[in-house]
Protein backbone atom coordinates (compact mmCIF):
# COMPACT_ATOMS: atom_id res chain seq x y z
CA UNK A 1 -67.79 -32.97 60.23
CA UNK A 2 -71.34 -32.34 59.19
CA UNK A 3 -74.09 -33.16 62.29
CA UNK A 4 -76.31 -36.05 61.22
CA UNK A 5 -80.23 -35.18 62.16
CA UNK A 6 -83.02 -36.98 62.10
CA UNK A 7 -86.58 -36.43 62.82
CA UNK A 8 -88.62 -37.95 65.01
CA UNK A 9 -92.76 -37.79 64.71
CA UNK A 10 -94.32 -39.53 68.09
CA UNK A 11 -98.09 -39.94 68.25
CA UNK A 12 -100.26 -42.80 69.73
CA UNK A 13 -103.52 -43.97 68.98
CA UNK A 14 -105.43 -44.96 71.98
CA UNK A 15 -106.22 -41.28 72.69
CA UNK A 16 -109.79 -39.65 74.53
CA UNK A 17 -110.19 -37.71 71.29
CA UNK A 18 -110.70 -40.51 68.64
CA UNK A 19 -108.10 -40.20 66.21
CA UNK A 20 -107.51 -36.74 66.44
CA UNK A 21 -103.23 -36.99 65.69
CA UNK A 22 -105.12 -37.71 61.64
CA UNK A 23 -108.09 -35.67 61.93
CA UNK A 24 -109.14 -33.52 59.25
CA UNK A 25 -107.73 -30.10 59.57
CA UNK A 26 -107.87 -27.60 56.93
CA UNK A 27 -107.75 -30.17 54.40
CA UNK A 28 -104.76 -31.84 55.77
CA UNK A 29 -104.74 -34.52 58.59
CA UNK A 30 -103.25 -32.82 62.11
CA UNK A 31 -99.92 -34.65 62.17
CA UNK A 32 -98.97 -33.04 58.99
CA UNK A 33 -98.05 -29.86 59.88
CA UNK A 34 -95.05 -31.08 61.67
CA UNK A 35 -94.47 -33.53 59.08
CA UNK A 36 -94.24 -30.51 56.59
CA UNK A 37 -92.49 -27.92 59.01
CA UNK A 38 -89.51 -30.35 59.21
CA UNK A 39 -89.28 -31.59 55.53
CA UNK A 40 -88.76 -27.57 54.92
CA UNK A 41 -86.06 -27.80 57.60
CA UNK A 42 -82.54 -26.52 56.04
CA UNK A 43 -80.55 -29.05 58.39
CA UNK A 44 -82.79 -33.06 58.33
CA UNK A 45 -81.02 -35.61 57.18
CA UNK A 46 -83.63 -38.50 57.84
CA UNK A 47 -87.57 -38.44 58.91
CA UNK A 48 -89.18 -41.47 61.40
CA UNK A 49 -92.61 -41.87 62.35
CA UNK A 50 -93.25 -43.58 65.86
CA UNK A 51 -96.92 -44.95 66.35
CA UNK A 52 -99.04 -48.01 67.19
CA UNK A 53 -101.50 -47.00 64.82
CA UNK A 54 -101.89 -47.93 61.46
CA UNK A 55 -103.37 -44.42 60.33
CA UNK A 56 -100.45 -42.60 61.72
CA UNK A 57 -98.11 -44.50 60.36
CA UNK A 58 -99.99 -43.99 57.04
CA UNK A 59 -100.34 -40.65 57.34
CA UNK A 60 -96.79 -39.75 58.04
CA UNK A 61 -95.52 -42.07 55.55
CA UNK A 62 -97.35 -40.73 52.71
CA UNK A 63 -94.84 -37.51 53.59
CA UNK A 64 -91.78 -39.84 53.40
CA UNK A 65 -91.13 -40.38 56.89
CA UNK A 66 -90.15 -44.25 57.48
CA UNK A 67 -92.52 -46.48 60.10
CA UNK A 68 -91.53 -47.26 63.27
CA UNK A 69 -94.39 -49.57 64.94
CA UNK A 70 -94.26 -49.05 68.49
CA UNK A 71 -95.26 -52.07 70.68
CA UNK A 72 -98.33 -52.08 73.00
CA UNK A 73 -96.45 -51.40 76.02
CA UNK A 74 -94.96 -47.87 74.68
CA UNK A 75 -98.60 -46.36 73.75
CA UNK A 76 -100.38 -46.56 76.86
CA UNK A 77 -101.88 -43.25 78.58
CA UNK A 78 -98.76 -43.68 81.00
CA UNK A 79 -95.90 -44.59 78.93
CA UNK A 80 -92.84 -42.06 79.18
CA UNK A 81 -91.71 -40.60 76.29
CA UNK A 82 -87.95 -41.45 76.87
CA UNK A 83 -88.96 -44.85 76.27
CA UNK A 84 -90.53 -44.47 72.96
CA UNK A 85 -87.39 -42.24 72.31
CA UNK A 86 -85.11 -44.89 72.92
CA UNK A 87 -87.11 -47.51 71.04
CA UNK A 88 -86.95 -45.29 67.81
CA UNK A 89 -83.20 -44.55 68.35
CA UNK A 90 -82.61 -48.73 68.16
CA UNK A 91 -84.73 -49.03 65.46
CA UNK A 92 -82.90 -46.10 63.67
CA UNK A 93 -79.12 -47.99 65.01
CA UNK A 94 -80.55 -51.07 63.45
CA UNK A 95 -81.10 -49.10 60.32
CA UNK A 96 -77.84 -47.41 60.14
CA UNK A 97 -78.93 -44.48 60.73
CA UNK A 98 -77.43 -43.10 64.59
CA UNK A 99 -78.47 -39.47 64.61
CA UNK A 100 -75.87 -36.69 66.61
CA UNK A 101 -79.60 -34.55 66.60
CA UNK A 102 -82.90 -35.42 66.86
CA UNK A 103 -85.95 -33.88 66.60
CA UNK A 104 -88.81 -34.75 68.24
CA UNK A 105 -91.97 -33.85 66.84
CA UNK A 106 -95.29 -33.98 68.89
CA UNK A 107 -98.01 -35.16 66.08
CA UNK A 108 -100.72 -33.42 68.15
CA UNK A 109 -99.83 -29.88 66.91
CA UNK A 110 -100.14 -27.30 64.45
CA UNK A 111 -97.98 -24.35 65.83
CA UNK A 112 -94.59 -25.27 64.58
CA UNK A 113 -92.44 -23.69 61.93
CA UNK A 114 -89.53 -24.53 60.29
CA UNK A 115 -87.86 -21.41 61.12
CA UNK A 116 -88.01 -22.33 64.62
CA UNK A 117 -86.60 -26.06 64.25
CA UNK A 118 -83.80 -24.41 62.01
CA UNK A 119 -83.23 -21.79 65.09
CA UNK A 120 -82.78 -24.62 67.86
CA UNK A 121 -80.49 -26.95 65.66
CA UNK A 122 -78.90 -23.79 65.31
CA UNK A 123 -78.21 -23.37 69.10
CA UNK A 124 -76.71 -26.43 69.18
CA UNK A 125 -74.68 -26.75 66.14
CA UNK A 126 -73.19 -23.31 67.62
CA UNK A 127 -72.60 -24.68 70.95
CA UNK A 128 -72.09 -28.40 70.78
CA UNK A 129 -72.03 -28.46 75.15
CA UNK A 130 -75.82 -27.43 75.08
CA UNK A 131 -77.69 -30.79 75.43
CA UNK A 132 -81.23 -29.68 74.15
CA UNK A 133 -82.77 -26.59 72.85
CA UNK A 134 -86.51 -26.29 73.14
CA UNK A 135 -89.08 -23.56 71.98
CA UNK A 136 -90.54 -21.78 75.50
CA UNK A 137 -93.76 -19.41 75.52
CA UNK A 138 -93.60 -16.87 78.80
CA UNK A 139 -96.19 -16.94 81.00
CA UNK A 140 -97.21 -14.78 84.14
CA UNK A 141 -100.20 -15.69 85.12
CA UNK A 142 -99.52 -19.18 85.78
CA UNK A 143 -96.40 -18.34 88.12
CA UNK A 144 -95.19 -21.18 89.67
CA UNK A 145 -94.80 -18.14 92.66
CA UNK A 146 -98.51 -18.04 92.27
CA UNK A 147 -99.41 -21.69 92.73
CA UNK A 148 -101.08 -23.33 95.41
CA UNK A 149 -101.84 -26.74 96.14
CA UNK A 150 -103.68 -28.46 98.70
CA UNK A 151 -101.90 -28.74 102.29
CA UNK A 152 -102.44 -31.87 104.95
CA UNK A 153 -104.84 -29.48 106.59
CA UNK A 154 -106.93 -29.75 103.30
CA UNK A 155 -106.86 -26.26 102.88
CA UNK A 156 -104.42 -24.01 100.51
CA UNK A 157 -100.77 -23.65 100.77
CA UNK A 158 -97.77 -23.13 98.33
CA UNK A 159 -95.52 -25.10 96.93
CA UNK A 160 -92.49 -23.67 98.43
CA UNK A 161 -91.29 -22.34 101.55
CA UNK A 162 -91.19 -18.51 101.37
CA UNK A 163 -90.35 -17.94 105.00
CA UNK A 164 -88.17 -14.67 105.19
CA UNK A 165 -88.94 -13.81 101.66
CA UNK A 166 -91.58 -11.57 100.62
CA UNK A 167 -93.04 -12.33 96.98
CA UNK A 168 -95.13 -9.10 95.18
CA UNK A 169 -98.65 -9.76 94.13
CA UNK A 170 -97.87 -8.04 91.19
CA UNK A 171 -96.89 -10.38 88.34
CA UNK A 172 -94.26 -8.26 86.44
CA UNK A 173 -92.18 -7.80 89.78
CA UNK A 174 -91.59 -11.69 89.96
CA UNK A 175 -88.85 -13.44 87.49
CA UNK A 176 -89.54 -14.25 84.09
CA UNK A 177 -91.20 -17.41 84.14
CA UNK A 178 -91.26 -19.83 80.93
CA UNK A 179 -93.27 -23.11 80.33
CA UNK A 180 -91.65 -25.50 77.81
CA UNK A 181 -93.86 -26.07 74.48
CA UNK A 182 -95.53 -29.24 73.52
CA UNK A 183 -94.84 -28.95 69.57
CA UNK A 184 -91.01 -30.15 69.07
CA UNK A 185 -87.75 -30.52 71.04
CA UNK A 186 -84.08 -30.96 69.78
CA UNK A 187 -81.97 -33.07 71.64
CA UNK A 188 -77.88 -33.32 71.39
CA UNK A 189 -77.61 -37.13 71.74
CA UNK A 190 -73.72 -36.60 71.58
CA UNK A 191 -73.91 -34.69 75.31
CA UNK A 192 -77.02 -35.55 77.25
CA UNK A 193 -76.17 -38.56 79.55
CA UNK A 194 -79.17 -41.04 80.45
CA UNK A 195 -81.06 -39.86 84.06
CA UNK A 196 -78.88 -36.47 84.16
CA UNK A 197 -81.25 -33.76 83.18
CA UNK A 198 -84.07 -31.22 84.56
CA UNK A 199 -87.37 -32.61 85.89
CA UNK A 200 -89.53 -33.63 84.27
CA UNK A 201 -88.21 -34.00 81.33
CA UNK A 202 -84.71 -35.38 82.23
CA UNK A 203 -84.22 -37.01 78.63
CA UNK A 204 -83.07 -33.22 77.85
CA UNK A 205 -79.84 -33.09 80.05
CA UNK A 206 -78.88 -30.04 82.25
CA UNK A 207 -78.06 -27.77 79.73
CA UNK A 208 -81.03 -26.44 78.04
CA UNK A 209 -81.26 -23.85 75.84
CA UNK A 210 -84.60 -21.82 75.42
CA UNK A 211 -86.30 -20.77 72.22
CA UNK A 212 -88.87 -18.38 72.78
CA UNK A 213 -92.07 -18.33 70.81
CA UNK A 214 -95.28 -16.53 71.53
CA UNK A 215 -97.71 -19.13 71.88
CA UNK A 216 -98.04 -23.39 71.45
CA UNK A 217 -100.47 -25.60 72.11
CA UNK A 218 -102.09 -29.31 71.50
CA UNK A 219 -104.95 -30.86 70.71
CA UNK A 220 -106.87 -32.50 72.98
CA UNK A 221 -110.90 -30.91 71.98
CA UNK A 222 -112.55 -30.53 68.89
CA UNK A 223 -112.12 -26.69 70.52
CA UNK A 224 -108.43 -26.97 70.02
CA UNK A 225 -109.14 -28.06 66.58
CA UNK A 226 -110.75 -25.24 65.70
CA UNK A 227 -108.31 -22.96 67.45
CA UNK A 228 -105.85 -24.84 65.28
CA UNK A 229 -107.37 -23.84 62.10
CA UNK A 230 -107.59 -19.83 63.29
CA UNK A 231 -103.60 -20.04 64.05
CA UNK A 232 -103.01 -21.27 60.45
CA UNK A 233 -104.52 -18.88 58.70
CA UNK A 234 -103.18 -16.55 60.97
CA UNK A 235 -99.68 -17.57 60.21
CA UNK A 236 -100.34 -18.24 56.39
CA UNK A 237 -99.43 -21.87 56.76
CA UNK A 238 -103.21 -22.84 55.69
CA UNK A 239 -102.42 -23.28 52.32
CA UNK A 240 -98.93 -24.57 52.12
């Protein structure tokens, strides 16, 4: 039986940088880059747009996604993003629409292709006990082997107990290490069970499947804007 999926676009509007999930970029306002990335998607069945502002909900819905208005309480600096996931899925239930996937799109982002939402609905179309697949850039530098943080004696210390185990200075003698992406995750509503799942982000279950890209990032500066504009000419996608 064919996989019902539906997208997901999540943006607020109270943000430091004023209105920056519709500002200007390259002709076309931010949030529509994921917008377009899924429409070209081989497997979406249905688009939503989650927002308490009226110019993302414009924005999105002038690329066919429907309107979901999100109430006060979900768009504050520290709501979770499980609960404006499970606002949208009983909004979508109430519209008939209960998705087996969903894809949830971060509007703060350029750096997302539809190749790589087609390659994580792929992972889990292929193995239907994965309960998310996500797109992961590696990084070294930021180790969590290499981390400190600050101990009760106010100076440095790590985060983990390494006592009888010697860790090399040398980055590329220390495991892979991955950091998830902030652009888009797919989630296999059929298998993840509420509160079972990896920290932070336990909405994604415990069986997680990696998609690794060489670089994401948000905007958050008018510096990442710019930055923004550089990766889509880089990647051709400036003129699409």
């Amino acid at each position: 039986m064919k996989k019902k999926i539906a997208a997901l676009l999540t943006g607020r509007g109270n943000n430091t940088m004023k209105d920056k999930n519709v500002y200007d970029v390259l002709g076309k306002p931010l949030l529509s880059y994921p917008c377009i990335a899924s429409k070209k998607s081989d497997y979406i069945d249905s688009y939503w747009v989650s927002s308490d502002c009226d110019k993302i909900l414009k924005a999105a819905s002038d690329y066919e996604f429907e309107v979901i208005d999100r109430p006060a309480e979900l768009a504050s600096s520290t709501a979770q993003h499980i609960d404006v996931i499970d606002h949208a899925l009983k909004v979508m239930s109430d519209n008939q629409t209960i998705p087996d996937i969903l894809v949830v799109l971060l509007a703060n982002t350029v750096t997302i292709k539809e190749e790589w939402i087609n390659g994580c609905i792929d992972a889990l179309l292929k193995d239907e006990s994965l309960t998310a697949c996500v797109p992961v850039y590696r990084e070294m530098d930021h180790h969590p082997y290499r981390a400190k943080k600050i101990g009760e004696d106010g100076n440095l210390t790590p985060f983990f107990d390494f006592s009888g185990v010697n860790i090399s200075t040398n980055r590329q003698d220390l495991e892979p290490c991955y950091f998830l992406c902030h652009n888009f995750w797919v989630l296999n509503l059929n298998t993840i069970k509420r509160n079972i799942g990896q920290q932070p982000w336990r909405f994604m279950g415990d069986k997680v499947k990696h998609y690794e890209i060489d670089e994401a990032f948000d905007v958050h500066t008018l510096e990442d804007i710019e930055r923004s504009q550089k990766w889509l000419i880089k990647h051709n996608i400036a003129t699409v």
